[in-house]
Protein backbone atom coordinates (compact mmCIF):
# COMPACT_ATOMS: atom_id res chain seq x y z
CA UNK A 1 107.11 150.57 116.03
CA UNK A 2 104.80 151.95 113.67
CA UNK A 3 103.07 150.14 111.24
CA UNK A 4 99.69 153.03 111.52
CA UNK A 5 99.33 156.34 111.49
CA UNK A 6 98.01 157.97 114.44
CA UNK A 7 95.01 159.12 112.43
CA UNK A 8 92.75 157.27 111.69
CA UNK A 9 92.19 155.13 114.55
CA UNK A 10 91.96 151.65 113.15
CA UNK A 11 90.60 149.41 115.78
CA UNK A 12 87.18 148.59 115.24
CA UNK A 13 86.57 148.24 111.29
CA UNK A 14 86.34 145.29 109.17
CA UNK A 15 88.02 145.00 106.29
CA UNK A 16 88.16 141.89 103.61
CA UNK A 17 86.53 138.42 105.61
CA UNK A 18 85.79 140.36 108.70
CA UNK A 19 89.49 141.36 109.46
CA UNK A 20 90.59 144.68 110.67
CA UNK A 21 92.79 146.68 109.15
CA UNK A 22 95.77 149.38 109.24
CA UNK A 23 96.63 151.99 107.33
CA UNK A 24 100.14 151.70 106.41
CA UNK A 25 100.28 154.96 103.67
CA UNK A 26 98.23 157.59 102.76
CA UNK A 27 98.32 158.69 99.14
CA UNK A 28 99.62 162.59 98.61
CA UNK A 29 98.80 162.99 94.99
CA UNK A 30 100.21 162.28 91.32
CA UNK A 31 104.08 161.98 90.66
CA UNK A 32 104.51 162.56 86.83
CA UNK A 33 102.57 161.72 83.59
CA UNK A 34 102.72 157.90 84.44
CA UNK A 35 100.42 157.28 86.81
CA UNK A 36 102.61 157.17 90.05
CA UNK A 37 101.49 158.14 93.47
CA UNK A 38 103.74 159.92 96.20
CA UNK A 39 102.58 158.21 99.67
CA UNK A 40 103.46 159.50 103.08
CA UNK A 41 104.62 156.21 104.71
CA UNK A 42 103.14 155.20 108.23
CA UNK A 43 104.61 151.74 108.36
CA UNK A 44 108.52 150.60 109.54
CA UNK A 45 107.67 147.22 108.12
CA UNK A 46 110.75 146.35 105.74
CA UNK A 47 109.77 145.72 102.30
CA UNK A 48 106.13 146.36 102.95
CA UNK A 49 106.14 148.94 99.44
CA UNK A 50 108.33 146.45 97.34
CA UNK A 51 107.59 145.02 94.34
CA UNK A 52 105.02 142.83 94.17
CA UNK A 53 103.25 143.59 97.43
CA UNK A 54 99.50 144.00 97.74
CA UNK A 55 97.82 146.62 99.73
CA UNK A 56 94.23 147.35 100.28
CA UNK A 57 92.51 150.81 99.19
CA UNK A 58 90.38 152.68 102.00
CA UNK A 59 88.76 155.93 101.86
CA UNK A 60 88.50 156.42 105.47
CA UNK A 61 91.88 154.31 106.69
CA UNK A 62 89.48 151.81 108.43
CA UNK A 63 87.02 150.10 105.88
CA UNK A 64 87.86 148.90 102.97
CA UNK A 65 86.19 150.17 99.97
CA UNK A 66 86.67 146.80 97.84
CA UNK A 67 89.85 147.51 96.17
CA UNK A 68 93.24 145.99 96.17
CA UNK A 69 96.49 147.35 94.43
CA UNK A 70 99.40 145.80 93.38
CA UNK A 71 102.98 147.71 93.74
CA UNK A 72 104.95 148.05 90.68
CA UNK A 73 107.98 149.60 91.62
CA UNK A 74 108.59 152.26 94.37
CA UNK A 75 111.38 154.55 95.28
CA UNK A 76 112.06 157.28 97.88
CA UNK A 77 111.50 160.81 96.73
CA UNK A 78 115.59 161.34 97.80
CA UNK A 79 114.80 165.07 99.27
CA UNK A 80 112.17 164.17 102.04
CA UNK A 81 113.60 161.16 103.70
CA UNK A 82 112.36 157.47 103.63
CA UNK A 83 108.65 158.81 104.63
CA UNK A 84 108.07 159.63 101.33
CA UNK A 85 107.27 156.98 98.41
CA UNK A 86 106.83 157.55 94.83
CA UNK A 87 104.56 154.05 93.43
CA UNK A 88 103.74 152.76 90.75
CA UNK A 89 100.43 150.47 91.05
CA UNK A 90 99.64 147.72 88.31
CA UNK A 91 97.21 149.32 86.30
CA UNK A 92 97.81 152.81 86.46
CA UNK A 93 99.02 154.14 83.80
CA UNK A 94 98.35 157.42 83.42
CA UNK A 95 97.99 161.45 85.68
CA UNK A 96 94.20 161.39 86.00
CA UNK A 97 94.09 157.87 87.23
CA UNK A 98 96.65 158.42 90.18
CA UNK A 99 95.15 162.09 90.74
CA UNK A 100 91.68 160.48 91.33
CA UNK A 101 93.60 158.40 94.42
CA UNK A 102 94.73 161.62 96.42
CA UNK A 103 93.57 161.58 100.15
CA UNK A 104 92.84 157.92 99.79
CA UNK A 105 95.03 155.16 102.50
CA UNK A 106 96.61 152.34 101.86
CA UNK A 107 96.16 149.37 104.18
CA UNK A 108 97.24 146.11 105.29
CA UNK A 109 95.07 143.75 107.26
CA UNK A 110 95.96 143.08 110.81
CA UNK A 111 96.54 139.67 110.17
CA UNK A 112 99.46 140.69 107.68
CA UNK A 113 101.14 142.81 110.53
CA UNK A 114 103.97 141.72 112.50
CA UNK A 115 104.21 140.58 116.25
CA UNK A 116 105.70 143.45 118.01
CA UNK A 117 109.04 142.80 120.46
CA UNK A 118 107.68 142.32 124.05
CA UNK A 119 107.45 146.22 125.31
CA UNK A 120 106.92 147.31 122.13
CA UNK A 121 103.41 148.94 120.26
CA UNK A 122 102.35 149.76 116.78
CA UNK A 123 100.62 152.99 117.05
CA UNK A 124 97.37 151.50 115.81
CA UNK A 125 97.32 149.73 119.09
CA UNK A 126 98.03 153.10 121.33
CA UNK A 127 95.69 155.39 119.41
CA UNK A 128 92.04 155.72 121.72
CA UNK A 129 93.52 154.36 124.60
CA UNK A 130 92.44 156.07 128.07
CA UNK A 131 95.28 157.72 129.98
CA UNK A 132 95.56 158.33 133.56
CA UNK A 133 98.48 159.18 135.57
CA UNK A 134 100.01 156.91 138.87
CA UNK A 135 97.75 158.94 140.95
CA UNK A 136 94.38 157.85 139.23
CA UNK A 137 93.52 161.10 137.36
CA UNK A 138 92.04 160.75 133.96
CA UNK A 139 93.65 162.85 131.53
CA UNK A 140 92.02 161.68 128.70
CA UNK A 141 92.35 159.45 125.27
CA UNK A 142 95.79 159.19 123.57
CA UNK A 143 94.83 160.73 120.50
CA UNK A 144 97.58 161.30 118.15
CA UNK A 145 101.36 160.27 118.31
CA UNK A 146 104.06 162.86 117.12
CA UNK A 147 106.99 161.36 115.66
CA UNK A 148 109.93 164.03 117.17
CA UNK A 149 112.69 161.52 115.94
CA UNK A 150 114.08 161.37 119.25
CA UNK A 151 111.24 159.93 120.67
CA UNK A 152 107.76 159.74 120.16
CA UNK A 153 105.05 162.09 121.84
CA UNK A 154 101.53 160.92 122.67
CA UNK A 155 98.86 163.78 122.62
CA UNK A 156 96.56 162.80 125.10
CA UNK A 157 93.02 164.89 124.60
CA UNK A 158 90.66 165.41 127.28
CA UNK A 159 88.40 168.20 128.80
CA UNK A 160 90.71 170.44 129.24
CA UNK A 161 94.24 171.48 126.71
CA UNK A 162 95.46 168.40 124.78
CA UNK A 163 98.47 167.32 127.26
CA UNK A 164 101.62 166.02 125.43
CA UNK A 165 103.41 162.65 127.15
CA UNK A 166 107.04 161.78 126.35
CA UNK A 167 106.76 158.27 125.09
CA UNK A 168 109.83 157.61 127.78
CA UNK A 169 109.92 154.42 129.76
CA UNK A 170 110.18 156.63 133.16
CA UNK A 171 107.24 158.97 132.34
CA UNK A 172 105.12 155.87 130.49
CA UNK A 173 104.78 153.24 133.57
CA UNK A 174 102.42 150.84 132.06
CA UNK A 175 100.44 149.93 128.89
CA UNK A 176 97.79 147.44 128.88
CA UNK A 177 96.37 146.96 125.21
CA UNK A 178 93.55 144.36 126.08
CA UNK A 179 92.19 146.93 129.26
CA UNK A 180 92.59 150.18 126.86
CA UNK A 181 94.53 152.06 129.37
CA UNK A 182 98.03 153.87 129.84
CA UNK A 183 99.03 154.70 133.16
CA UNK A 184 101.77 158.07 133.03
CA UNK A 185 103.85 159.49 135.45
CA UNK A 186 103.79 162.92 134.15
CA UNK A 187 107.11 165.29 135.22
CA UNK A 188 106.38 169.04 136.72
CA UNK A 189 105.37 171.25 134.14
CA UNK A 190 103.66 169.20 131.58
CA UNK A 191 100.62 170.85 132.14
């Protein structure tokens, strides 16, 4: 599941009344004379861009910077897939407004994110964890997850080349969230 991108790590920030947050979007640029945005989506929530849904503003993807939007109306931009959004925010009604918003994330609070199925991770919760294969080697900190569309891939950086880790159930042996560790049983050649 993925309801964060892989960058920005957002485990340790604060957003409204203490909670943390997670980027779910981050805004492109201006769509049109309108004031629309075009987002590139980091969340497989349903209906977390519908109508009517708030999301929180962040510079950074970790802190929130005091704002809070309102969706309008949003639509898929048809020739890029569904990872593309064009959105219209309450109160935007105009091409300087939305161009002043480029670069900027959208985010949820934690709170407002779904229990993952047993065995499954948002990538929020994957992002900085410390890797280390069956044998006890440390490889490093999962830094980045690549979405292939057959499966994921977790780049895992450390001192030496960034090493790149089917998210497969017989190469991934264990994930414990609360202990911040991976354990991988890397096949021949992945390094």
């Amino acid at each position: 599941m993925s309801d964060s991108s892989a960058t920005p790590p957002s485990d340790s920030s604060s957003g409204p009344l203490g909670q943390e947050l997670v980027a779910v979007a981050r805004i492109i640029g201006a769509h049109g004379r309108e004031g629309e945005i075009r987002v590139k989506v980091t969340s497989d929530v349903p209906g977390r861009f519908d109508e009517g849904q708030t999301l929180l503003m962040s510079q950074d993807g970790v802190s929130a910077d005091g704002r809070t939007c309102r969706i309008a109306k949003s639509r898929s931009t048809g020739s890029k897939g569904n990872d593309v959004l064009i959105i219209s925010l309450r109160g935007f009604r105009d091409r300087d407004q939305a161009l002043k918003l480029a670069g900027f994330w959208l985010c949820v609070a934690q709170s407002d994110v779904p229990v993952p199925e047993e065995g499954e991770y948002f990538h929020y919760q994957l992002i900085g964890l410390k890797v280390r294969t069956v044998d006890g080697e440390d490889l490093g900190e999962l830094a980045e997850i690549l979405e292939t569309g057959s499966n994921d891939v977790y780049v895992v950086a450390g001192d030496g080349p960034d090493v790149l880790v089917p998210a497969l159930s017989r190469v991934v042996r264990e994930i414990d969230i609360d202990a911040g560790l991976m354990v991988v049983d890397l096949p021949e050649g992945l390094r």
